[in-house]
C-alpha atoms as a PDB file:
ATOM      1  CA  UNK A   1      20.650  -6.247   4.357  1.00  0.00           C
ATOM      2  CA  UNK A   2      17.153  -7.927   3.916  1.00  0.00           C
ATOM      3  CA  UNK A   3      15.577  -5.276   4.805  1.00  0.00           C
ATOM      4  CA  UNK A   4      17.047  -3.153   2.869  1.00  0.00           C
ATOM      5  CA  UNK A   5      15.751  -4.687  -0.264  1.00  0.00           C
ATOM      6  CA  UNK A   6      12.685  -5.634   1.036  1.00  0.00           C
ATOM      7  CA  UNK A   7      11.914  -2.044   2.180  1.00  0.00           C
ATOM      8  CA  UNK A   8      13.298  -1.045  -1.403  1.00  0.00           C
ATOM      9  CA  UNK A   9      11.647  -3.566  -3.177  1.00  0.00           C
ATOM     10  CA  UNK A  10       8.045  -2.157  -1.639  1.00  0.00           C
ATOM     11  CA  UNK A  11       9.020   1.191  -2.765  1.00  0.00           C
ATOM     12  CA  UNK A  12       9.348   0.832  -6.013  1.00  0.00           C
ATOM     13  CA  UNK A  13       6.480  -1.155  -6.289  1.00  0.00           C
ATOM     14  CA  UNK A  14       4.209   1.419  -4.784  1.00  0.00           C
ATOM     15  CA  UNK A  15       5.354   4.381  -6.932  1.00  0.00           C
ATOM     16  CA  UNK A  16       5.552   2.024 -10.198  1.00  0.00           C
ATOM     17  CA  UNK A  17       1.770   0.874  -9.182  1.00  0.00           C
ATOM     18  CA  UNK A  18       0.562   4.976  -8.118  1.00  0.00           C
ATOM     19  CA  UNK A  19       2.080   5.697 -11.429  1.00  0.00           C
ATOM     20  CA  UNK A  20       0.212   3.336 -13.430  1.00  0.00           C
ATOM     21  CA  UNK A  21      -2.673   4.413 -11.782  1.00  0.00           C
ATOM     22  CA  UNK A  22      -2.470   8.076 -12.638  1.00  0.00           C
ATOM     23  CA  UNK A  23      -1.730   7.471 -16.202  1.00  0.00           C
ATOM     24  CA  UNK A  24      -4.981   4.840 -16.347  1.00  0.00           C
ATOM     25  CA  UNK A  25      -7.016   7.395 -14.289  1.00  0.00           C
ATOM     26  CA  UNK A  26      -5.700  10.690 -14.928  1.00  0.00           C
ATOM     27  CA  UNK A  27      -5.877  11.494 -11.697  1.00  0.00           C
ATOM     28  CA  UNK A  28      -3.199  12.046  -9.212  1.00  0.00           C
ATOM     29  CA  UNK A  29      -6.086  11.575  -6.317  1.00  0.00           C
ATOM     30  CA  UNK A  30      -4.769   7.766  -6.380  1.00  0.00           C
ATOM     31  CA  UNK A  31      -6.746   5.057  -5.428  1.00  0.00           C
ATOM     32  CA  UNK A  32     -10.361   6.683  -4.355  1.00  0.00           C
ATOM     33  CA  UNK A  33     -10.644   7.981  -8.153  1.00  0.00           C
ATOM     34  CA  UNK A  34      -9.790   4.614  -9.568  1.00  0.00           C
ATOM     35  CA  UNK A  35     -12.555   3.481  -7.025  1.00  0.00           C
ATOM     36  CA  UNK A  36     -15.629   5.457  -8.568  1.00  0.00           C
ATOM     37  CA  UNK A  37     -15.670   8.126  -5.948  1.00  0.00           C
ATOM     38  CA  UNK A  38     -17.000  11.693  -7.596  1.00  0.00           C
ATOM     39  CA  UNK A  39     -14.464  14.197  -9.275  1.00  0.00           C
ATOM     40  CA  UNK A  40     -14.112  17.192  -7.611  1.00  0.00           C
ATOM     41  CA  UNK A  41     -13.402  19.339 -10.341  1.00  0.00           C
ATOM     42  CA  UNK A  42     -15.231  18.812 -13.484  1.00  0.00           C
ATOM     43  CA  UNK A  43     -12.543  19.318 -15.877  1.00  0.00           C
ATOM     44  CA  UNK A  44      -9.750  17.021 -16.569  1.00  0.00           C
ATOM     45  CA  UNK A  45      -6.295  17.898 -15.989  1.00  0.00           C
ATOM     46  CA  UNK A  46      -4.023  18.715 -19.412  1.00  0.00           C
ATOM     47  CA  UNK A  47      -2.417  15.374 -20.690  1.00  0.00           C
ATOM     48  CA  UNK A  48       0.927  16.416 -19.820  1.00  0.00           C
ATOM     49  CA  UNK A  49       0.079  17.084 -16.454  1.00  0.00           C
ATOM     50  CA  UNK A  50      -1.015  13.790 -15.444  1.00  0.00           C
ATOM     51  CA  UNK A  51       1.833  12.579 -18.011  1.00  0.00           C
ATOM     52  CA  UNK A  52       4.417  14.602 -15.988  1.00  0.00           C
ATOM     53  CA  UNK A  53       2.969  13.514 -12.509  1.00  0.00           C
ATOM     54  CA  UNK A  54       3.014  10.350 -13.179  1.00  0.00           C
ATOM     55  CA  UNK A  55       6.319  10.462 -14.382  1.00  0.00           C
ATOM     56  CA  UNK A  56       7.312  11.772 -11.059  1.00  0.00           C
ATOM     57  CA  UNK A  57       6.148   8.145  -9.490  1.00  0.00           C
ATOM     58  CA  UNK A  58       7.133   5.673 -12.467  1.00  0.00           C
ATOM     59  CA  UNK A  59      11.158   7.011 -13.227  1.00  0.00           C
ATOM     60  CA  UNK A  60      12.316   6.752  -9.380  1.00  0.00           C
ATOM     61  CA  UNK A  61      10.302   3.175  -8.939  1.00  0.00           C
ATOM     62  CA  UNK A  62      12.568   2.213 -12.284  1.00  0.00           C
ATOM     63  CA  UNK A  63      15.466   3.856 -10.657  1.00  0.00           C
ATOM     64  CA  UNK A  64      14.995   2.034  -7.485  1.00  0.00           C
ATOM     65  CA  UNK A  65      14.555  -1.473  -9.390  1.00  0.00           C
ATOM     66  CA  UNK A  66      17.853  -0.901 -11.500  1.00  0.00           C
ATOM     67  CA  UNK A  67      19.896   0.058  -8.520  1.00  0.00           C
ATOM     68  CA  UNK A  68      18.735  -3.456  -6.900  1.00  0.00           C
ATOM     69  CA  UNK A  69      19.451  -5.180 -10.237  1.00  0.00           C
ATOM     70  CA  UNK A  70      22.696  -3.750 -10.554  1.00  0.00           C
ATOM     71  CA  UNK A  71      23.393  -4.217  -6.924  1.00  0.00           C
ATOM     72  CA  UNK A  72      22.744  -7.600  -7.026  1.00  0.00           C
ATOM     73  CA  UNK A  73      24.856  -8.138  -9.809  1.00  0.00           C
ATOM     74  CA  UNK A  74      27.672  -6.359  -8.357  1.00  0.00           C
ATOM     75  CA  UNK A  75      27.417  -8.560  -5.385  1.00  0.00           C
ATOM     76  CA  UNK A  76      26.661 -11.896  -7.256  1.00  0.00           C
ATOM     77  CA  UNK A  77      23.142 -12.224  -5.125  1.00  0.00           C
ATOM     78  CA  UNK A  78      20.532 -14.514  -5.953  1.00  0.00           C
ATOM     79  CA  UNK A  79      17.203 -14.367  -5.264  1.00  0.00           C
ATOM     80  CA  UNK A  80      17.830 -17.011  -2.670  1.00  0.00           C
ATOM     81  CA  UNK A  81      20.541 -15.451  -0.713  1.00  0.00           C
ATOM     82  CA  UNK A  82      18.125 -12.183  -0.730  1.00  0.00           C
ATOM     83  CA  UNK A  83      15.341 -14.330   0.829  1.00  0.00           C
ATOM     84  CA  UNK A  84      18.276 -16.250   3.362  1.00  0.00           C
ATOM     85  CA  UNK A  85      18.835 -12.667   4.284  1.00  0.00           C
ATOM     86  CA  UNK A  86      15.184 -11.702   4.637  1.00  0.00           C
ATOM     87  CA  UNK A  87      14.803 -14.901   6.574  1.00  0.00           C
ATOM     88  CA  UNK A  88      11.649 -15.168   9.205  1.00  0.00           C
ATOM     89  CA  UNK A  89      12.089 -11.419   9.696  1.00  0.00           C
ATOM     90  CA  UNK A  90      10.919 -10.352   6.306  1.00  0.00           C
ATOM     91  CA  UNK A  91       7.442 -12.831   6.408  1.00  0.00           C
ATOM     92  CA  UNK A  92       6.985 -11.604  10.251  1.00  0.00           C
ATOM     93  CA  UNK A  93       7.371  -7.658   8.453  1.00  0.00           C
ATOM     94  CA  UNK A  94       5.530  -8.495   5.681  1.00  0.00           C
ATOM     95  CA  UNK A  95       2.549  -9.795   7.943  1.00  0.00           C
ATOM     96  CA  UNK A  96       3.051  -6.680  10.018  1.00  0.00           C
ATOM     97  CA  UNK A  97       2.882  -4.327   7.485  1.00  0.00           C
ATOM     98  CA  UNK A  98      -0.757  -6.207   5.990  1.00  0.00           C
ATOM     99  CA  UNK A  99      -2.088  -6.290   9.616  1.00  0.00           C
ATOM    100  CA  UNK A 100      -1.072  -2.600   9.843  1.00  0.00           C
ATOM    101  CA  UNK A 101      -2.535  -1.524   6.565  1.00  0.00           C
ATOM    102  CA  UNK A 102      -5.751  -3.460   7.192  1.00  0.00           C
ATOM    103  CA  UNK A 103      -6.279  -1.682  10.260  1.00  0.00           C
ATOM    104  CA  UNK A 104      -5.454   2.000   9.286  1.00  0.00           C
ATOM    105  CA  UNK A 105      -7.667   1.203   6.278  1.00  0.00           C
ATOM    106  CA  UNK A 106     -10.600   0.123   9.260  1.00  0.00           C
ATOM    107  CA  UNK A 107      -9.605   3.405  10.887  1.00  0.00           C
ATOM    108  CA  UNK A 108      -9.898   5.385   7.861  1.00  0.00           C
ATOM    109  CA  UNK A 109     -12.819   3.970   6.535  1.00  0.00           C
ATOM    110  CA  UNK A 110     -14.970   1.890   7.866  1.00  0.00           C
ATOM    111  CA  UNK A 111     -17.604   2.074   5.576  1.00  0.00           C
ATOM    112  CA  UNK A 112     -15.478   0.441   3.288  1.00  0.00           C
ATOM    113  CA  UNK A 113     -14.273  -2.740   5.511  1.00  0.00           C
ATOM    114  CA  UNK A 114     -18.295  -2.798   6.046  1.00  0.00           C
ATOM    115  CA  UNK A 115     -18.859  -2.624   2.287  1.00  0.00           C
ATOM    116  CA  UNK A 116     -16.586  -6.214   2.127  1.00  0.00           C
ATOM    117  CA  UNK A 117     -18.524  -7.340   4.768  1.00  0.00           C
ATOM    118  CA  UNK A 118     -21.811  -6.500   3.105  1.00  0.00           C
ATOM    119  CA  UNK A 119     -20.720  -8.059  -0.279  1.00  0.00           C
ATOM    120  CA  UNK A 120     -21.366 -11.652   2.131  1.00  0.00           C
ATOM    121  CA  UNK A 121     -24.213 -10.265   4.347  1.00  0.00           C
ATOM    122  CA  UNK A 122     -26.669  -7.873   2.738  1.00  0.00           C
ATOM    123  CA  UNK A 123     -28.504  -7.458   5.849  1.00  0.00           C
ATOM    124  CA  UNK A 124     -25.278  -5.460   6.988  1.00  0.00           C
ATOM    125  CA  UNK A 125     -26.190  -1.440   6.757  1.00  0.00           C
ATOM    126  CA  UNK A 126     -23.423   0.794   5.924  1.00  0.00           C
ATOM    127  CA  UNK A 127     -24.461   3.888   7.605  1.00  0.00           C
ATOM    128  CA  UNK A 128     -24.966   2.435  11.001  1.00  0.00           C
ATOM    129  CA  UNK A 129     -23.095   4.602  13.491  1.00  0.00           C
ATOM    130  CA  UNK A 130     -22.740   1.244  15.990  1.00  0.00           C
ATOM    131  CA  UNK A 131     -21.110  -0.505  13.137  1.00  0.00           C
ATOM    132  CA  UNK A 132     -18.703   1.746  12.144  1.00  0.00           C
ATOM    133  CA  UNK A 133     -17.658   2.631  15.590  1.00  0.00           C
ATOM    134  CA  UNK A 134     -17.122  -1.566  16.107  1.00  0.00           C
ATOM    135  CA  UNK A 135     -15.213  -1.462  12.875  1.00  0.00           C
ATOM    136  CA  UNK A 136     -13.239   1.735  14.245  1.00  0.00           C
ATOM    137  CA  UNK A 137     -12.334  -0.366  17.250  1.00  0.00           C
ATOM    138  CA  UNK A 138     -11.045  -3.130  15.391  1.00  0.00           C
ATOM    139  CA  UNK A 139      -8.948  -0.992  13.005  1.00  0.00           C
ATOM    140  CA  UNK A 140      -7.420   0.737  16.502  1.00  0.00           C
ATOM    141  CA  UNK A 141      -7.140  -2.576  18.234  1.00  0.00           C
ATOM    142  CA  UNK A 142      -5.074  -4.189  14.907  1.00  0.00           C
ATOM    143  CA  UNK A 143      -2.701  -0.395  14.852  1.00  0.00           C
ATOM    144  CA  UNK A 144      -1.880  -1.461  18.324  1.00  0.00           C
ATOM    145  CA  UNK A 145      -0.739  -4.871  17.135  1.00  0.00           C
ATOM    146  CA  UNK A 146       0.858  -4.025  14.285  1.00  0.00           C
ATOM    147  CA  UNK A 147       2.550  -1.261  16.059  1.00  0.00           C
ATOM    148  CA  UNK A 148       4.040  -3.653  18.819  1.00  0.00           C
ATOM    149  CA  UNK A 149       5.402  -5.936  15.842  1.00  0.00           C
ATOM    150  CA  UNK A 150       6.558  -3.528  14.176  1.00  0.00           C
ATOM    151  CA  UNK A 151       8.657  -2.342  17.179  1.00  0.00           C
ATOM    152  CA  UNK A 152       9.769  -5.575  18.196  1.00  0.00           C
ATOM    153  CA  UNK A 153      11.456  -6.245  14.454  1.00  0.00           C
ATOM    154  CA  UNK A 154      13.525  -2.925  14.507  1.00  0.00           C
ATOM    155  CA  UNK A 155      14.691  -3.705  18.191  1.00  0.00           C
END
């Protein structure tokens, strides 16, 4: 049952946060326009676009939340029988799921794990092939791990 609300709970928090995004952005490209990358296209979209695509993120994370507030009620839940229920399983998922998206974040880009690195060492280049490919390596090495967890808690 934990899990339920914890995987629910992460849900609506991503598409309430993506939506947010979009409407501060007005961008649906998420998180690498927000970042400063280049625009593709050198137009904006229409304001009800990004309105309406935004909506499509912010009304089901709303919907989501509601259902666990009503649920909750319905079932007389507090927030400490939700965390009883969540137990060590939810803090070893919730570890699992940071190691995870640390390491397909490595995997994807490197350059930007090396960027945080850089931000302490200057003398760090970012377009060193040996460096990314060491970066690469740990991003694949922390999937594996993550993976394995990940297994072992649905088993």
């Amino acid at each position: 049952m934990g899990r339920v609300y914890l995987g629910a709970s992460l849900t609506a928090a991503y598409l309430l946060i993506r939506g947010m995004l979009i409407l501060r952005t007005g961008s649906a490209r998420g998180v690498r326009a927000y970042m400063g990358e280049p625009q593709r296209a050198a137009s904006k979209p229409a304001f009800r676009m990004v309105l309406f695509t935004a909506a499509i993120h912010i009304i089901p994370g709303v919907i989501v939340v509601a259902l666990l507030a009503v649920v909750g009620v319905k079932h007389h839940l507090t927030l400490s029988e939700v965390a009883q229920h969540l137990g060590a399983d939810g803090q070893l998922l919730l570890f699992t799921l940071l190691i995870l998206g640390g390491a397909i974040y490595a995997l994807v880009r490197p350059s930007g794990m090396l960027g945080w690195a850089r931000s302490a060492h200057p003398e760090i280049p970012l377009d060193d092939p040996g460096a990314l490919m060491v970066v690469r390596l740990i991003g694949a090495v922390g999937c594996f791990i993550g993976l394995i967890l990940l297994f072992s808690l649905v088993s």
